[in-house]
Structures are given as structure tokens and as C-alpha cells.
Protein backbone atom coordinates (compact mmCIF):
# COMPACT_ATOMS: atom_id res chain seq x y z
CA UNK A 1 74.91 102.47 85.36
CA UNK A 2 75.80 100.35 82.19
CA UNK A 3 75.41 100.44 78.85
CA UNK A 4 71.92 99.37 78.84
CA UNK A 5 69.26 101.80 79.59
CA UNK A 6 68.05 100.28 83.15
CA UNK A 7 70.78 98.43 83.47
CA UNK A 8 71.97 99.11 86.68
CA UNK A 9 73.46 97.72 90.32
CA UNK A 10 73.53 99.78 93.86
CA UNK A 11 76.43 98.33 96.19
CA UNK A 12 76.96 100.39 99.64
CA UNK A 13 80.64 101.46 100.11
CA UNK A 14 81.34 98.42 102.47
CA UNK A 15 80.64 95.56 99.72
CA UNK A 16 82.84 97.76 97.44
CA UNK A 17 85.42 97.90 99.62
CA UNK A 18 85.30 94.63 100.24
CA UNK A 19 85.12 93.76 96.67
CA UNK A 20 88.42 95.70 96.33
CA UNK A 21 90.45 94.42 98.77
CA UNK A 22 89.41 91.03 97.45
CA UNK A 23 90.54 91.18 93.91
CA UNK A 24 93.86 93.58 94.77
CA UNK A 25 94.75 90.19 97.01
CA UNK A 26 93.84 88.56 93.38
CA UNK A 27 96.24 90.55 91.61
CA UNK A 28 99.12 90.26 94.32
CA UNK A 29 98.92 86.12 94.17
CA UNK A 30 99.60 87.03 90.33
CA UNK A 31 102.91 88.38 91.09
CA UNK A 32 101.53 92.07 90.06
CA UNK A 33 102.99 95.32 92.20
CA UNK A 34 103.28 98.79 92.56
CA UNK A 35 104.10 100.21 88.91
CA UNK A 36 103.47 97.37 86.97
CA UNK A 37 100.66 98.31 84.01
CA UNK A 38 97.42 96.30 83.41
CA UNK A 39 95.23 96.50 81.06
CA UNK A 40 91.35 96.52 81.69
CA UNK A 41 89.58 94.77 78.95
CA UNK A 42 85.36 94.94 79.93
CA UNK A 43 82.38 96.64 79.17
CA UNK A 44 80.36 99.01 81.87
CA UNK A 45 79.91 96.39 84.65
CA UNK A 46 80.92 96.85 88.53
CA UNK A 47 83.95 94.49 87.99
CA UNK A 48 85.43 97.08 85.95
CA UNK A 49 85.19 99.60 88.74
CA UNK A 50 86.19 97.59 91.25
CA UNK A 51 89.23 96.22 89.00
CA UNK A 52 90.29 99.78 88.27
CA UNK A 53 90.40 100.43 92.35
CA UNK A 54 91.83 97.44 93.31
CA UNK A 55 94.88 98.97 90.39
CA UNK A 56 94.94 101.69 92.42
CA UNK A 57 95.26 100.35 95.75
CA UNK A 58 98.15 98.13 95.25
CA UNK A 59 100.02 100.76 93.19
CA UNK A 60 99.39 99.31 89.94
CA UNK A 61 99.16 101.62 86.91
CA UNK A 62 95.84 100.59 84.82
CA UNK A 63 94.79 100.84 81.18
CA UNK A 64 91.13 100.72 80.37
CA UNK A 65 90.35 99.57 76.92
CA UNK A 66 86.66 99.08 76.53
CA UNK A 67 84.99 96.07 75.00
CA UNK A 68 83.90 97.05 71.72
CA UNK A 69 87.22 97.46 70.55
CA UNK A 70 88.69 94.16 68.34
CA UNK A 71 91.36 92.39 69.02
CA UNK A 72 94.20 93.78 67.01
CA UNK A 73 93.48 97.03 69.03
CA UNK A 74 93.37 95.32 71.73
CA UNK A 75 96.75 93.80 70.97
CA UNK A 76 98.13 97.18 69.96
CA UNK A 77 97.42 99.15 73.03
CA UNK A 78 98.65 96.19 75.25
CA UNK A 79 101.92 96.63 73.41
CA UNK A 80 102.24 99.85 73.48
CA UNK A 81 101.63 100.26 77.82
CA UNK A 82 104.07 96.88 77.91
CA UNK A 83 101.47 95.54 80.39
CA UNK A 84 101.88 92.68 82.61
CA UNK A 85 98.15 91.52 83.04
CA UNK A 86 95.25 91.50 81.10
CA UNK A 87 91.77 91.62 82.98
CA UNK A 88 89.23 90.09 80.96
């Protein structure tokens, strides 16, 4: 479900799976491993989901800071977690 009343995708278990694998292979080839921190920087989409589990998979400890916030909170709470990715 996102933000948007209606706004909405279905995806079996398989594609997100899938999906997962995929982008924690993404995050590997960018040099990221078990206990670095990212930070998650998106609104209420399925790439934000499947970001957050492909984190967990590979170890990774994730931040979630949701898109409405600006950019010198943004900046702040990358700081503070001493991240070494940013999703966007």
C-alpha cells in the first residue's frame, strides 16, 4: 500500500525474493557488507521494501528516512548513523 489511497502493487513471494536477491548482489558490487549502515531515502514504494530486505540479507544495518524529510535532515541523520550508502 502507498501513500496514495489506491495506490497499490501485489507481488507473490517468488518475484520478491527475487527482487531481493537482485539488489543485495547490487549492494555487494558496491563494496557494502555485513555491519556497514545505509541509509534508505524513499517514499512508500516496493523498492523500499525490497531495499530494506536486501539490508537484511547481506548483514547490512539500514536506516529508513522517509521522503518528506529535507535535505539538511537528511544530511543530519546520515551523519549521525556514519553510513556508507545512500539509497535514493
Amino acid at each position: 500500500e502507498g501513500n496514495e489511497p489506491g495506490d497499490s502493487t501485489k507481488i507473490t513471494y517468488r518475484e520478491l525474493l527475487h527482487k531481493v536477491c537482485q539488489f543485495a548482489n547490487v549492494l555487494r558490487s558496491q563494496g557494502v557488507k555485513k555491519g556497514d549502515r545505509v541509509s534508505i531515502y524513499l517514499p512508500m514504494i516496493l523498492e523500499l521494501v525490497v531495499a530494506m530486505l536486501a539490508c537484511a540479507r547481506i548483514g547490512a544495518l539500514h536506516s529508513v528516512v522517509f521522503a518528506g524529510f529535507s535535505a539538511e535532515s537528511l544530511c543530519e541523520r546520515i551523519l549521525d548513523c556514519g553510513c556508507s550508502l545512500l539509497i535514493t
